[in-house]
N, C-alpha and C. Protein backbone atom coordinates (compact mmCIF):
# COMPACT_ATOMS: atom_id res chain seq x y z
N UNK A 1 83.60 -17.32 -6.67
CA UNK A 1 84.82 -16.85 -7.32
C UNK A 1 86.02 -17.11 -6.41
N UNK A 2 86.90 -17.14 -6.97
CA UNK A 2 88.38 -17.51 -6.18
C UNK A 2 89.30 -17.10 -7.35
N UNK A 3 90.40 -16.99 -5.93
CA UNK A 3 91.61 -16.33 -6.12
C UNK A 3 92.25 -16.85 -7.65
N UNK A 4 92.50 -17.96 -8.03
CA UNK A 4 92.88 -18.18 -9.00
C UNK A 4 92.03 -17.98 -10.50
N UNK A 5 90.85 -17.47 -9.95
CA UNK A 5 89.90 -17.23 -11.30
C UNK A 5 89.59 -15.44 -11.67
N UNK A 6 90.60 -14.63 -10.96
CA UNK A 6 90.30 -13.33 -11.42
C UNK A 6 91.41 -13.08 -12.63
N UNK A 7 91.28 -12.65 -13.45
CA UNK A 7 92.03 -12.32 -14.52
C UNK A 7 91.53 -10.46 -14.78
N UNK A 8 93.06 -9.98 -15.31
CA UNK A 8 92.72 -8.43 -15.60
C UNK A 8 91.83 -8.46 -17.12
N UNK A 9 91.33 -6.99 -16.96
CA UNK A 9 90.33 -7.05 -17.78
C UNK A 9 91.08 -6.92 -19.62
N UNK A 10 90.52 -7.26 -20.34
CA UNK A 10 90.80 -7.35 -21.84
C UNK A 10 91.67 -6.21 -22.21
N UNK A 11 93.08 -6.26 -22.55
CA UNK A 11 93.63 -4.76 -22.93
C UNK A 11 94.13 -4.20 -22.25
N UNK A 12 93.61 -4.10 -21.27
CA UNK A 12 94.38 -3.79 -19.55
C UNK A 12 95.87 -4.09 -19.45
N UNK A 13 96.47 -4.86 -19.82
CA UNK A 13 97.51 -5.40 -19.58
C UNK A 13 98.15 -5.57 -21.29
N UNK A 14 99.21 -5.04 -21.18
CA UNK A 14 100.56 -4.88 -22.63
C UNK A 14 101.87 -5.20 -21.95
N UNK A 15 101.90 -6.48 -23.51
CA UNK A 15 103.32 -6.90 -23.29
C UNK A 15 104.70 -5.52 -23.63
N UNK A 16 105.58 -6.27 -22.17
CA UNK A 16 106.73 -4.82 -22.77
C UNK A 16 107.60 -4.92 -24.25
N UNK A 17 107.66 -3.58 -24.45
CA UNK A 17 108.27 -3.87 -25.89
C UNK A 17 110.15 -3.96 -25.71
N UNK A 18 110.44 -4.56 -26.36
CA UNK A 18 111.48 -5.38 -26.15
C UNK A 18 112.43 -4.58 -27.43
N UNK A 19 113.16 -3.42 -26.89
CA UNK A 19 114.02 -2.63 -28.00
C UNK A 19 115.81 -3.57 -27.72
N UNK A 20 116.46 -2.87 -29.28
CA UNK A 20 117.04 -3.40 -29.34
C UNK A 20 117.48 -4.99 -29.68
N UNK A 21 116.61 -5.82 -30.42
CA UNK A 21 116.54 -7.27 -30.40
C UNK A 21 116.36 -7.39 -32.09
N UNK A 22 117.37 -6.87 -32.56
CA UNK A 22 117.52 -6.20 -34.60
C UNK A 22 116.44 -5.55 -35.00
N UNK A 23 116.74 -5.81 -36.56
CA UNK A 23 115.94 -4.63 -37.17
C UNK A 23 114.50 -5.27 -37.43
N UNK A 24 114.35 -6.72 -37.40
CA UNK A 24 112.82 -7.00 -38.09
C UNK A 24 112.13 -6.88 -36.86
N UNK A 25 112.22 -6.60 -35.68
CA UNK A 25 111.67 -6.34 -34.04
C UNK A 25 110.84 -4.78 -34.36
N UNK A 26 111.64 -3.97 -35.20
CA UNK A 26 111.21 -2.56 -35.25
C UNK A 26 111.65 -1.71 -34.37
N UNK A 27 112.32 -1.81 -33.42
CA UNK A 27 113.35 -1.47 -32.56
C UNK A 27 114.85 -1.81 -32.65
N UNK A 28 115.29 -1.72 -33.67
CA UNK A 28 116.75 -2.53 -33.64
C UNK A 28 117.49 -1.04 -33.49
N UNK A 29 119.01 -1.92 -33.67
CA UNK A 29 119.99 -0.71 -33.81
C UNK A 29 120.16 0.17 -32.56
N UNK A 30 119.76 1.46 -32.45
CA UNK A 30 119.48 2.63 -32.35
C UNK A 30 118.24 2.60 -30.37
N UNK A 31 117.04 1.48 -30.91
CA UNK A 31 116.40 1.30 -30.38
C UNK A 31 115.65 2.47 -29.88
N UNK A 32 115.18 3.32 -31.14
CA UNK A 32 114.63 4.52 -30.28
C UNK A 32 114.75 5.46 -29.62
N UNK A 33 115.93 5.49 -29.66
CA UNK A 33 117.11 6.57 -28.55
C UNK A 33 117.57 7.94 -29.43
N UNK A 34 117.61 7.57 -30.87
CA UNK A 34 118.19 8.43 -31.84
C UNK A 34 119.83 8.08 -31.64
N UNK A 35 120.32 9.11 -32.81
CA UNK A 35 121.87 8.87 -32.94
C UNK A 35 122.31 9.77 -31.96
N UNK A 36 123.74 9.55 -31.05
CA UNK A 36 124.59 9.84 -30.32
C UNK A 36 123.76 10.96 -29.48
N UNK A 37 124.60 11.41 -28.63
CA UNK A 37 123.84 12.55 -27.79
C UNK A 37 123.67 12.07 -26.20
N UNK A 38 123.07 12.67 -25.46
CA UNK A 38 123.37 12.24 -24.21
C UNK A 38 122.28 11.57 -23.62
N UNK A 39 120.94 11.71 -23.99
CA UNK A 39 119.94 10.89 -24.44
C UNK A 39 119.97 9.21 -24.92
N UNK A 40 121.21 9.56 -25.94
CA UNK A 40 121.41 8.07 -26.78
C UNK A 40 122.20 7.12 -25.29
N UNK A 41 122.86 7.51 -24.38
CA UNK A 41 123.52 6.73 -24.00
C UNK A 41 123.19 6.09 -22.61
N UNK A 42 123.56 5.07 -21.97
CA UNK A 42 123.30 4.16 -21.02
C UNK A 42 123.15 5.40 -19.48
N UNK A 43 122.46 4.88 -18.91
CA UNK A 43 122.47 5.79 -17.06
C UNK A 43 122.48 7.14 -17.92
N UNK A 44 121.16 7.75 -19.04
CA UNK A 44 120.76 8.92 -19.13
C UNK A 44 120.09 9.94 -17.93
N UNK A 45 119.01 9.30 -17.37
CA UNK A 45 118.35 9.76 -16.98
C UNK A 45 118.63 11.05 -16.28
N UNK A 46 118.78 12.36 -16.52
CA UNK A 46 119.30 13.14 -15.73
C UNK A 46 117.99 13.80 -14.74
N UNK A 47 118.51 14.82 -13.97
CA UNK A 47 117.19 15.46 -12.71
C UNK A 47 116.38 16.01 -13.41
N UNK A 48 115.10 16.17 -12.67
CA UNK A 48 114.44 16.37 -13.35
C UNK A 48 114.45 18.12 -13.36
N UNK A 49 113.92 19.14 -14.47
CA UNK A 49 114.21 20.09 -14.84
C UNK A 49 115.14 20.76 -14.58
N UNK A 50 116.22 19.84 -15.42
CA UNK A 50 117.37 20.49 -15.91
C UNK A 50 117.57 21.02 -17.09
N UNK A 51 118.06 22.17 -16.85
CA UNK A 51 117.86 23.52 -18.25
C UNK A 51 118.85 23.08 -19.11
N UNK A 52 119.79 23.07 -18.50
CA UNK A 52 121.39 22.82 -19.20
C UNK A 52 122.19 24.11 -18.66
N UNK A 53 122.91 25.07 -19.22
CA UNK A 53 123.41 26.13 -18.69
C UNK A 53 122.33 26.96 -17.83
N UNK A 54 121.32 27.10 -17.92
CA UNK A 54 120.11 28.05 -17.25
C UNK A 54 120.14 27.55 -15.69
N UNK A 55 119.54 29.05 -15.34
CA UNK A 55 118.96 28.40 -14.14
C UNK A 55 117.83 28.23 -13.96
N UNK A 56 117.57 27.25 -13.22
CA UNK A 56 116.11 25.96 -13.42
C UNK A 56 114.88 26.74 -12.60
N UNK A 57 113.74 26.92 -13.78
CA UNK A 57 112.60 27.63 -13.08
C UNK A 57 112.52 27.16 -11.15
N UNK A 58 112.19 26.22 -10.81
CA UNK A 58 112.28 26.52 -9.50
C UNK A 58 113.19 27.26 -8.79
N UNK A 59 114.39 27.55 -9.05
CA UNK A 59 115.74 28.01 -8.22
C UNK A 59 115.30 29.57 -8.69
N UNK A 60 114.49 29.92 -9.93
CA UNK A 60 114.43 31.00 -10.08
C UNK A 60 113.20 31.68 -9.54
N UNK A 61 112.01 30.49 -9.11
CA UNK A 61 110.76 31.52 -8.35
C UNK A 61 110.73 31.40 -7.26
N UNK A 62 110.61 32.32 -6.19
CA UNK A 62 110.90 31.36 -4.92
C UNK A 62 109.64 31.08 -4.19
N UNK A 63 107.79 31.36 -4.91
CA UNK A 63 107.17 31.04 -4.18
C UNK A 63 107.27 29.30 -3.98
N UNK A 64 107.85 28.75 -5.27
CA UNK A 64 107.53 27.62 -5.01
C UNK A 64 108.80 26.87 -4.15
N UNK A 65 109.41 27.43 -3.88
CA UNK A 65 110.67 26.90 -2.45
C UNK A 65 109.83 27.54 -0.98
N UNK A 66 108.31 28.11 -1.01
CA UNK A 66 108.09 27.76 0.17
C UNK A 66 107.78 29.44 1.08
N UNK A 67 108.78 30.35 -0.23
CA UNK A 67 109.14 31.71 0.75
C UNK A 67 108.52 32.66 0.17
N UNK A 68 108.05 32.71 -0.94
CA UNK A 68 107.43 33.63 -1.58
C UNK A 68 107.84 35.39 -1.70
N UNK A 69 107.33 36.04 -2.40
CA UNK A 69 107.62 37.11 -2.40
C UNK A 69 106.92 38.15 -1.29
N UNK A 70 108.41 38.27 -0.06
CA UNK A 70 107.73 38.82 1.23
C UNK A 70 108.12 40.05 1.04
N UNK A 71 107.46 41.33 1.19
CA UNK A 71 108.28 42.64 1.34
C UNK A 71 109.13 42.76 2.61
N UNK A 72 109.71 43.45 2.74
CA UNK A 72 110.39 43.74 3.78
C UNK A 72 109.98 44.49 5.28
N UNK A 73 109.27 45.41 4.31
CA UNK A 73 108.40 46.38 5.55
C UNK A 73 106.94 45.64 6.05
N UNK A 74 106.49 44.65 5.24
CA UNK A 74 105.43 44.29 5.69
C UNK A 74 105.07 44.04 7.31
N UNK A 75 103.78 44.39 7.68
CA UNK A 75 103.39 44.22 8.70
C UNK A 75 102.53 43.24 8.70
N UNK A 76 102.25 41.82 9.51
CA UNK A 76 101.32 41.29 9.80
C UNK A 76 100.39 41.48 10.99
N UNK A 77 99.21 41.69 10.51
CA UNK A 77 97.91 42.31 11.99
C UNK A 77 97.02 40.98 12.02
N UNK A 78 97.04 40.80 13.40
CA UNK A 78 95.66 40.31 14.15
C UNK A 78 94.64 40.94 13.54
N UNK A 79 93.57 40.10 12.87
CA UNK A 79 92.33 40.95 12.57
C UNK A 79 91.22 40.59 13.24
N UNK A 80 90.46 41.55 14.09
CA UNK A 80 89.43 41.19 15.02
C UNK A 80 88.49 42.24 14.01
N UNK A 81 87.01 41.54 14.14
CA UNK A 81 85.90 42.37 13.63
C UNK A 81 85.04 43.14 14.81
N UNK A 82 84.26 43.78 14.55
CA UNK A 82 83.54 44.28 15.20
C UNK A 82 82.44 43.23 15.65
N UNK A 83 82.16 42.52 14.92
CA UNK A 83 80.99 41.36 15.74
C UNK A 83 81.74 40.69 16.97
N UNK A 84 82.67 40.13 16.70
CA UNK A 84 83.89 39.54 18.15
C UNK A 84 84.17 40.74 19.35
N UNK A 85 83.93 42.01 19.10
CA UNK A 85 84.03 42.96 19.81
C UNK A 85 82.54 43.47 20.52
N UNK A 86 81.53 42.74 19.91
CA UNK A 86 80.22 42.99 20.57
C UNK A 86 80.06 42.10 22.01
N UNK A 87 80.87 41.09 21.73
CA UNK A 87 80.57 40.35 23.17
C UNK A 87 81.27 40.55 24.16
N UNK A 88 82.30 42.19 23.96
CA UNK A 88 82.39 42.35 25.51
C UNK A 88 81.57 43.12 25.82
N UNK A 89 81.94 43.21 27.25
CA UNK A 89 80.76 44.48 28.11
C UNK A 89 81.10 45.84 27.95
N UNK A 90 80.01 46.36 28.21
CA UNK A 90 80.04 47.82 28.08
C UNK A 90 81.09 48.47 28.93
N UNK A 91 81.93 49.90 27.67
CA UNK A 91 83.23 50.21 28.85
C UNK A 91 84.07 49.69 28.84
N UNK A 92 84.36 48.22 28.59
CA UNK A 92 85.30 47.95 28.50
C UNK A 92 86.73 48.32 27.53
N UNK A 93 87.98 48.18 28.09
CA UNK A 93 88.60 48.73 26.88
C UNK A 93 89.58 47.64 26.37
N UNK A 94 89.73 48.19 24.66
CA UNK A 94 90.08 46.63 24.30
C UNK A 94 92.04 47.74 23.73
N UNK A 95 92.78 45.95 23.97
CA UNK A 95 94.07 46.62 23.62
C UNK A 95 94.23 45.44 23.05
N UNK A 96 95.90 45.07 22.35
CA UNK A 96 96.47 43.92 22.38
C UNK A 96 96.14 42.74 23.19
N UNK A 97 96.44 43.53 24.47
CA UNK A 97 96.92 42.93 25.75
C UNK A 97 95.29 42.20 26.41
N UNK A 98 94.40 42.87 26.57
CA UNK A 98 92.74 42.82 26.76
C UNK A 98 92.67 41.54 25.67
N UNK A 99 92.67 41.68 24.70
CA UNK A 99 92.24 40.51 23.56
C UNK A 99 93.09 39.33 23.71
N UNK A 100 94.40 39.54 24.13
CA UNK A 100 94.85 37.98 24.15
C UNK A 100 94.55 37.53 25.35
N UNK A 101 94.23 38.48 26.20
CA UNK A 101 93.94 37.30 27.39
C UNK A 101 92.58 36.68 27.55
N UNK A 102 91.45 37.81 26.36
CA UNK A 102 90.33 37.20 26.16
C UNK A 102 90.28 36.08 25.38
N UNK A 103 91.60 35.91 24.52
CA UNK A 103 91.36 34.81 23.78
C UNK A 103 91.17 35.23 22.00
N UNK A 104 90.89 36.37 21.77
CA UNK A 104 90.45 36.57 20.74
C UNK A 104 91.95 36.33 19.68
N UNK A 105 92.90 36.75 20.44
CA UNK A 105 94.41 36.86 19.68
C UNK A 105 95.61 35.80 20.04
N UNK A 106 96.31 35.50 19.50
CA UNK A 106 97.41 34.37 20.37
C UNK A 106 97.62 35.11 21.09
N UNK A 107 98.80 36.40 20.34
CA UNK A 107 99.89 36.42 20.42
C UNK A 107 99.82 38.36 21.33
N UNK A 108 100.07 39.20 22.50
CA UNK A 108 99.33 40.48 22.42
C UNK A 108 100.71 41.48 22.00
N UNK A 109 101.77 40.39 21.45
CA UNK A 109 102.94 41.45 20.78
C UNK A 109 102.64 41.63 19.68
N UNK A 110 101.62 41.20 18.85
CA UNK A 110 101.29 41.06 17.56
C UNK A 110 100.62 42.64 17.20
N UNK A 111 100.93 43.54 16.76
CA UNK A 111 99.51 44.47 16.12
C UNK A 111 98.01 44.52 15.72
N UNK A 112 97.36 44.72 15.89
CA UNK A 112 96.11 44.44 15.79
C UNK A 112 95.43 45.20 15.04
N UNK A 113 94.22 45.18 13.95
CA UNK A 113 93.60 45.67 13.39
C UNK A 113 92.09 45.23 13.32
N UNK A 114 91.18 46.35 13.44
CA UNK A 114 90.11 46.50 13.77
C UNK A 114 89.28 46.63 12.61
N UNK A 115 88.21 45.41 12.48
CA UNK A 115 87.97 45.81 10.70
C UNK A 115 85.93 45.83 11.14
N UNK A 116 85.40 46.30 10.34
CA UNK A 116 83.94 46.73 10.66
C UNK A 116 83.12 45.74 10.08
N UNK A 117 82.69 44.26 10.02
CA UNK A 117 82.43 43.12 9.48
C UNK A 117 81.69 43.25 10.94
N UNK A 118 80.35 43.28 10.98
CA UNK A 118 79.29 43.37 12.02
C UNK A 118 78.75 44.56 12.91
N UNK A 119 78.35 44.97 14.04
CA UNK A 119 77.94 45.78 14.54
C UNK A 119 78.13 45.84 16.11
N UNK A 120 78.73 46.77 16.41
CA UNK A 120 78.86 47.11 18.23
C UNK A 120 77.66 47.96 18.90
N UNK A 121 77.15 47.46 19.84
CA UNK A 121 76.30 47.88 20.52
C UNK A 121 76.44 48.87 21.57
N UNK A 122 77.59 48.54 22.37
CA UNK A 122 78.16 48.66 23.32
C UNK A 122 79.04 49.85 23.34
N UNK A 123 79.18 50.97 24.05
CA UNK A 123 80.78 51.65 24.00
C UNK A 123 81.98 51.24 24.66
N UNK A 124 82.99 51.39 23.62
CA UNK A 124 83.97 50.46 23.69
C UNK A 124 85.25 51.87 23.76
N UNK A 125 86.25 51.43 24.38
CA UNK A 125 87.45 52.12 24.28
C UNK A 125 88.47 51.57 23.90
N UNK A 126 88.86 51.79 22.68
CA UNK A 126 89.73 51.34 21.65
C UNK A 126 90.92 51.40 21.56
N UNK A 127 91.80 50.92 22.39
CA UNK A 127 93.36 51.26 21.72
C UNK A 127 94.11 50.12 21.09
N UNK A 128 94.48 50.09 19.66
CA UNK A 128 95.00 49.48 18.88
C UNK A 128 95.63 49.78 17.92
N UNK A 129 96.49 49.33 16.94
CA UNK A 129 97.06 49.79 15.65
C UNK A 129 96.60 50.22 15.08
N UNK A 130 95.55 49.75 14.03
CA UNK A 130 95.07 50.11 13.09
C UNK A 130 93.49 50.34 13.52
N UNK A 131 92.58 50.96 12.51
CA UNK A 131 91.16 50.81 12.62
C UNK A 131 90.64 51.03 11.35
N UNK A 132 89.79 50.28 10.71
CA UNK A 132 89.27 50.87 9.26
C UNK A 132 88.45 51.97 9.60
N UNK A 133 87.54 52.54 8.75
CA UNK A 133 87.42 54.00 8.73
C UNK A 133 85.44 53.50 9.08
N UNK A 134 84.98 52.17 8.51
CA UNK A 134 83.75 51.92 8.96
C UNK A 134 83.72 51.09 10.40
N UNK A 135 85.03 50.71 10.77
CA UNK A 135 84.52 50.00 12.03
C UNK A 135 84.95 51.11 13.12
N UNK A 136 85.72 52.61 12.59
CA UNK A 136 85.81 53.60 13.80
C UNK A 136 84.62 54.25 13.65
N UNK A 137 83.80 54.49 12.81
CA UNK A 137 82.41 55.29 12.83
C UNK A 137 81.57 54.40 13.30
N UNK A 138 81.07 53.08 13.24
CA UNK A 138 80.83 51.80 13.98
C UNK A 138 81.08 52.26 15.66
N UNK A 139 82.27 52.18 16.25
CA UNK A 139 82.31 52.51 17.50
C UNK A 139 81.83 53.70 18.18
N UNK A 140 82.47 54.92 17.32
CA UNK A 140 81.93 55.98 17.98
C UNK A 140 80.57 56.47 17.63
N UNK A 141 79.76 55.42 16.55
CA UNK A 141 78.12 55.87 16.76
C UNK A 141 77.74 55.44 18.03
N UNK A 142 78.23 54.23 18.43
CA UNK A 142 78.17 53.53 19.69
C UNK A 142 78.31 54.10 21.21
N UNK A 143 79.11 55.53 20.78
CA UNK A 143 79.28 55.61 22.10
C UNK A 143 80.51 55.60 22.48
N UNK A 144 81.26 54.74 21.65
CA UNK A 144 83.10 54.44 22.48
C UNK A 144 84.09 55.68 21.49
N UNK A 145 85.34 55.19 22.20
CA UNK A 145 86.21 56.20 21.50
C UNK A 145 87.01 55.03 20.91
N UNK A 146 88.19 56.02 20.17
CA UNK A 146 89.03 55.48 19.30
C UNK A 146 90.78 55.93 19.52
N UNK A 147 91.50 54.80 19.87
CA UNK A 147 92.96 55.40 19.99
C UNK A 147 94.16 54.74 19.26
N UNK A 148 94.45 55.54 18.50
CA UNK A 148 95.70 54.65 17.60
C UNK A 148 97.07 54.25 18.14
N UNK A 149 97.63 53.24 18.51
CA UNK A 149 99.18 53.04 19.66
C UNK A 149 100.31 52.84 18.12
């Protein structure tokens, strides 16, 4: 086979229709555009979802510009589980500050929350923001305590 012997397949390919070229074409006149209007006339094309007087669903939702609907008071937490908290040593005490330098957290200005997704072996001394209510009974079956900052 060679270059000059591939042809597209049957149908694949339509001639363009050619408006405007009179009336026995089937496009004459008018050419499909309808009568007058802003549609009917040359360099129509306007942006795309434009309402006309409205304002244009995107300008009106803003998840889709990127920002979504943030509350104001919201807090964002570091969430560490209790299985990530089994591999320190016994005694040890975990803070912000303890976890980011272990690595577990970027950031140790961030708040942190303690969620019960596995099991601690170990007693642990806890000071952090938050704690769910199964990963503080989790610790102190364990042995450790619990401190809210």
């Amino acid at each position: 086979m060679k270059l000059n012997d591939l042809v597209p397949n049957e149908g694949s390919k339509k001639p363009r229709k050619r408006v405007g070229r009179g009336i026995s074409a089937g496009q004459g006149k008018t050419a499909g555009r309808g009568t007058k209007g802003q549609g009917s006339r040359a360099g129509k094309p306007v942006r795309l979802y434009l309402q006309g007087g409205n304002l244009p669903l995107f300008r009106r939702l803003p998840f889709m510009r990127g920002k979504g609907f943030t509350p104001l008071g919201r807090v964002d937490y570091a969430e560490i589980n209790l299985a990530q908290l089994s591999k320190l040593p016994a005694g040890s005490e975990v803070s912000p500050e303890t976890l980011a330098k272990a690595g577990f957290i970027h950031k140790a200005t961030q708040p942190v929350v303690v969620l019960g997704s596995g099991d601690v072996t170990v007693p642990l001394k806890v000071r952090v923001q938050r704690v769910s209510k199964s990963a503080k009974a989790k610790i102190e079956k364990a042995g450790g305590s619990v401190e809210i900052i």
